[in-house]
C-alpha atoms as a PDB file:
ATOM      1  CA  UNK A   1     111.367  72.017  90.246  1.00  0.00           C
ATOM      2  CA  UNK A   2     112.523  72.902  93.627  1.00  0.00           C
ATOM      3  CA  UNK A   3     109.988  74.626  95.726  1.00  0.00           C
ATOM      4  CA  UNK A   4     110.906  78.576  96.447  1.00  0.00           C
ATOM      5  CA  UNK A   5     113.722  78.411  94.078  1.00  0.00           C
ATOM      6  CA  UNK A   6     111.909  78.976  90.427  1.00  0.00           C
ATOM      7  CA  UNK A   7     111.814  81.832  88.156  1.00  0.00           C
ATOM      8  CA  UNK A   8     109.762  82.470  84.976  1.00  0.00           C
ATOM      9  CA  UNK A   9     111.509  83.674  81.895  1.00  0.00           C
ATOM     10  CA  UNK A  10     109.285  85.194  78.771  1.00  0.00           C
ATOM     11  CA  UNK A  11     109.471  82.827  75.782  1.00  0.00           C
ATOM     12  CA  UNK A  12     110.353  84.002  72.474  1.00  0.00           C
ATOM     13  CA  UNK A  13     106.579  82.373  71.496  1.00  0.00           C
ATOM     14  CA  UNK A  14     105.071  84.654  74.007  1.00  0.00           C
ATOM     15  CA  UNK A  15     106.947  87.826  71.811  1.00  0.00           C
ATOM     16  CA  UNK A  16     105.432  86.472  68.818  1.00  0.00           C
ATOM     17  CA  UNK A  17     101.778  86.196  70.327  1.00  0.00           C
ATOM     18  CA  UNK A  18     102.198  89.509  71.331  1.00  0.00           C
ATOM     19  CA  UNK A  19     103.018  91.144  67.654  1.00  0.00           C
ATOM     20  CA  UNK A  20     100.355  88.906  66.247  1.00  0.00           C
ATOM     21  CA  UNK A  21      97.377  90.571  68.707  1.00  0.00           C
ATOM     22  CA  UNK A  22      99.242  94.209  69.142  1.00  0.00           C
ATOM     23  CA  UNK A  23      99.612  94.105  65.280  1.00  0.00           C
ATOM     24  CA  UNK A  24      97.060  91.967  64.068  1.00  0.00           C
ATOM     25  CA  UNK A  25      99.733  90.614  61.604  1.00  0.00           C
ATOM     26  CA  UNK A  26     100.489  86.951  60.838  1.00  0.00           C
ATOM     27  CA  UNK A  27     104.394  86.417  60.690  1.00  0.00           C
ATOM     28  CA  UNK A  28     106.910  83.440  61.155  1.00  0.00           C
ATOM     29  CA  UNK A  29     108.956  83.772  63.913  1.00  0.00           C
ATOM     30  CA  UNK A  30     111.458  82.822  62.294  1.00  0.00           C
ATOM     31  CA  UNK A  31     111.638  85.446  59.761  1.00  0.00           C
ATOM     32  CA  UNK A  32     114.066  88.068  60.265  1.00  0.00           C
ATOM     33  CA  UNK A  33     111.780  91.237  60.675  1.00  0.00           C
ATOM     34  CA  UNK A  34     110.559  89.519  64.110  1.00  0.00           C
ATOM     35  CA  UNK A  35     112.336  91.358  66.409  1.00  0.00           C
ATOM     36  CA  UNK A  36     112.100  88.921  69.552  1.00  0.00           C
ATOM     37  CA  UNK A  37     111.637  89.295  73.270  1.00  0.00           C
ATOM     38  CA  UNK A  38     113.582  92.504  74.277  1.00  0.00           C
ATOM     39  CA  UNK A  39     116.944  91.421  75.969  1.00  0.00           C
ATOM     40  CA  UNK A  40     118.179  92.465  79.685  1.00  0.00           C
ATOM     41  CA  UNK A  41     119.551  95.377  78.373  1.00  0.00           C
ATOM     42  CA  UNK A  42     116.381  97.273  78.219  1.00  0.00           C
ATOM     43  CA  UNK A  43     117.167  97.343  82.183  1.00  0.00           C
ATOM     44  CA  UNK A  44     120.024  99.654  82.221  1.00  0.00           C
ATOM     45  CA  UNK A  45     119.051 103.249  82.798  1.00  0.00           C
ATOM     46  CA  UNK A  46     117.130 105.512  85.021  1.00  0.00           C
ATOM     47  CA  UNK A  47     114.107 105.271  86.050  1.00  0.00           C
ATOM     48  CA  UNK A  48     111.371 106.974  87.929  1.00  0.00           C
ATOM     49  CA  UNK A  49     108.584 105.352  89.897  1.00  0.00           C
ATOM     50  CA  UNK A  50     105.289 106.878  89.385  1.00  0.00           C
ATOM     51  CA  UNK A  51     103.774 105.857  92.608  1.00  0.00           C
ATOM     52  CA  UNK A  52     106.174 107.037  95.021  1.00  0.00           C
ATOM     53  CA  UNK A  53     108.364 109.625  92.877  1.00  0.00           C
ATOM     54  CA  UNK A  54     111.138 108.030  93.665  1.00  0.00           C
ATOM     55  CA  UNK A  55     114.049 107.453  91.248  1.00  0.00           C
ATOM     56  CA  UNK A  56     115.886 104.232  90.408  1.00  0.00           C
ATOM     57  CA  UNK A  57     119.235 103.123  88.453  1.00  0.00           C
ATOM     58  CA  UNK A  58     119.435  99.872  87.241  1.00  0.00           C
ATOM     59  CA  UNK A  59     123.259  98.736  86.290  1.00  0.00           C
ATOM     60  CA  UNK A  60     123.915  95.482  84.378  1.00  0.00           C
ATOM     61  CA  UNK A  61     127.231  93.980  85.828  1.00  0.00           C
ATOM     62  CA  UNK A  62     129.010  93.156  82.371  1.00  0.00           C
ATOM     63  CA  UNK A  63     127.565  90.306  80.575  1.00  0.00           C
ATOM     64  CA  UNK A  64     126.897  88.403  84.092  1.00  0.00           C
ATOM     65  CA  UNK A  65     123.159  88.515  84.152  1.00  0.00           C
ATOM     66  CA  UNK A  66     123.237  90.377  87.095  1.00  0.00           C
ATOM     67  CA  UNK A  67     122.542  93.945  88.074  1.00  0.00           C
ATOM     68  CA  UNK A  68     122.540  96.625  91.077  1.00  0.00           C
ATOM     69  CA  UNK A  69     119.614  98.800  91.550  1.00  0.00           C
ATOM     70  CA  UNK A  70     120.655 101.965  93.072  1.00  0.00           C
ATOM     71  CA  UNK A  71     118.031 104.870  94.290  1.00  0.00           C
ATOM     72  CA  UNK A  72     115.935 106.458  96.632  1.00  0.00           C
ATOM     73  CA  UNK A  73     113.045 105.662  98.723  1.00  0.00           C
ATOM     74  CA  UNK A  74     110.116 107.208 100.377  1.00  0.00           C
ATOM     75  CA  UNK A  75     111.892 108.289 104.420  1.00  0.00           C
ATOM     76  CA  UNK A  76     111.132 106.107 106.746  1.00  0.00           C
ATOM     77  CA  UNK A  77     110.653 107.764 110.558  1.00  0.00           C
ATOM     78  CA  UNK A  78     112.737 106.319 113.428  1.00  0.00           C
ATOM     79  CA  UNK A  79     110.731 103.515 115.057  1.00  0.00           C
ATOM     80  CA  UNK A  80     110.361 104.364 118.623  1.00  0.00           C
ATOM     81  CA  UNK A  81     111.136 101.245 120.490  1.00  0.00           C
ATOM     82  CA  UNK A  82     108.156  98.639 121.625  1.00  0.00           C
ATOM     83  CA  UNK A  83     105.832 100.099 118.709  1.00  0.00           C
ATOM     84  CA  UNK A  84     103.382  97.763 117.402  1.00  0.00           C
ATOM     85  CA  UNK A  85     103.686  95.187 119.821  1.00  0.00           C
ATOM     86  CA  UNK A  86     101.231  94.319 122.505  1.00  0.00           C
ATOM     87  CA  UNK A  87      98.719  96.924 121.880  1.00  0.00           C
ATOM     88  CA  UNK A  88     101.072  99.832 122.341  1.00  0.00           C
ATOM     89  CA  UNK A  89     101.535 102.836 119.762  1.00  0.00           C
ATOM     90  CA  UNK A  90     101.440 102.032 116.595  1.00  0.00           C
ATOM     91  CA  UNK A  91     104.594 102.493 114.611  1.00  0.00           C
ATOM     92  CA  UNK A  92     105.082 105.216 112.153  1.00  0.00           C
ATOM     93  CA  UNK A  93     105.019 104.186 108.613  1.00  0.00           C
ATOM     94  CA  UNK A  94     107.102 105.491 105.516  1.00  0.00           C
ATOM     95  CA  UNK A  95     106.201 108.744 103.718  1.00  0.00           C
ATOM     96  CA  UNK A  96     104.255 107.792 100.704  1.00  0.00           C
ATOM     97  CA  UNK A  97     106.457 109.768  98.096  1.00  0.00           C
ATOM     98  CA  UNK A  98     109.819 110.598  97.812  1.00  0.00           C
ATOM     99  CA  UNK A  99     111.064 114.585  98.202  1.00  0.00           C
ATOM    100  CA  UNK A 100     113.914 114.574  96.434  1.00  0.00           C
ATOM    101  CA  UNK A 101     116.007 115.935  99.425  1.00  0.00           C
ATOM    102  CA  UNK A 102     115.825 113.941 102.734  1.00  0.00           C
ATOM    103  CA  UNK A 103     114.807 110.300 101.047  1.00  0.00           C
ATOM    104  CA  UNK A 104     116.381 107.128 102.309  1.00  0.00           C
ATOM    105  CA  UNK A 105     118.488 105.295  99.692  1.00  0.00           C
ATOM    106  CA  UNK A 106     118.432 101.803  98.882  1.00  0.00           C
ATOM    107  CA  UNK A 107     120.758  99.629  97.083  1.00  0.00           C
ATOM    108  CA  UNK A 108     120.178  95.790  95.782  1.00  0.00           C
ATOM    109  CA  UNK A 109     123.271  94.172  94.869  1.00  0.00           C
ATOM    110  CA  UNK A 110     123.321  90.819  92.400  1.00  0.00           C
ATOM    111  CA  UNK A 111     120.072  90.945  91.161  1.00  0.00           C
ATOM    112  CA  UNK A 112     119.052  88.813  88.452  1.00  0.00           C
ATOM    113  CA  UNK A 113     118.413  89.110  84.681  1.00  0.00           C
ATOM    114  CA  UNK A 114     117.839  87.491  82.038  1.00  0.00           C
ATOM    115  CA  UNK A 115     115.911  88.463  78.840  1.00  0.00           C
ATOM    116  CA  UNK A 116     113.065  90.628  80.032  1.00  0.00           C
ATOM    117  CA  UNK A 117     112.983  89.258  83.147  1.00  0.00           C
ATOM    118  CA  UNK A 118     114.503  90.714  86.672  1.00  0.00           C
ATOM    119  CA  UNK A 119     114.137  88.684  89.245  1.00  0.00           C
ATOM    120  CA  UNK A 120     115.385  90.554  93.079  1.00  0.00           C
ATOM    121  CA  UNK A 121     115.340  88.385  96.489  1.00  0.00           C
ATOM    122  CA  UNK A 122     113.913  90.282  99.134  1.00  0.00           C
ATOM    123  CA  UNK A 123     114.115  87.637 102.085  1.00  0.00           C
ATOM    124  CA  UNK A 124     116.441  89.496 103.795  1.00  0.00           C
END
């Protein structure tokens, strides 16, 4: 393993486990009414964050295992310049909901799934 660089992936066992306690029903997993871990395509739609409001579109790029997330996000004030830094004014800080008609919009390009998993780099 290579340190920073690892991602987790839900195992088909883990699906299983899952019926068993949701359901408390004993089946194979190999039987052919066990449905499986849901697959990346779950992911594509629309989507609405509870917290903030704010709505999100998740696109699968073909059958890449990649996607764009399109949307909106809570407005975030200018930052007047110096703020936060040596004891001066502090810096204003994002709305905590979106409105639906002055919002910022955000867009992640190439992000990464695979089964139920989405995995989005945010160092930059």
């Amino acid at each position: 393993p290579t340190v920073g660089r690892q991602w987790r992936q839900r195992k088909d066992s883990s699906c299983w486990l899952e019926q068993v306690f949701t359901k408390n029903a004993l089946t194979s997993p190999s039987k052919s009414d066990f449905p499986g871990c849901v697959g990346s395509s779950v992911f594509d739609g629309l989507f609405n964050d509870t917290t903030s409001g704010c709505t999100r579109t998740m696109k699968l790029v073909g059958l890449s295992g990649e996607a764009d997330i399109l949307g909106s996000m809570p407005k975030m004030p200018l930052q007047p310049h110096g703020c936060g830094q040596y004891g001066k004014q502090a810096c204003p800080k994002a709305a905590d909901t979106c409105t639906g008609t002055d919002d910022d919009k955000m867009e992640i390009k190439g992000v990464r799934v695979s089964g139920g998993s989405v995995v989005v780099d945010y160092s930059n």
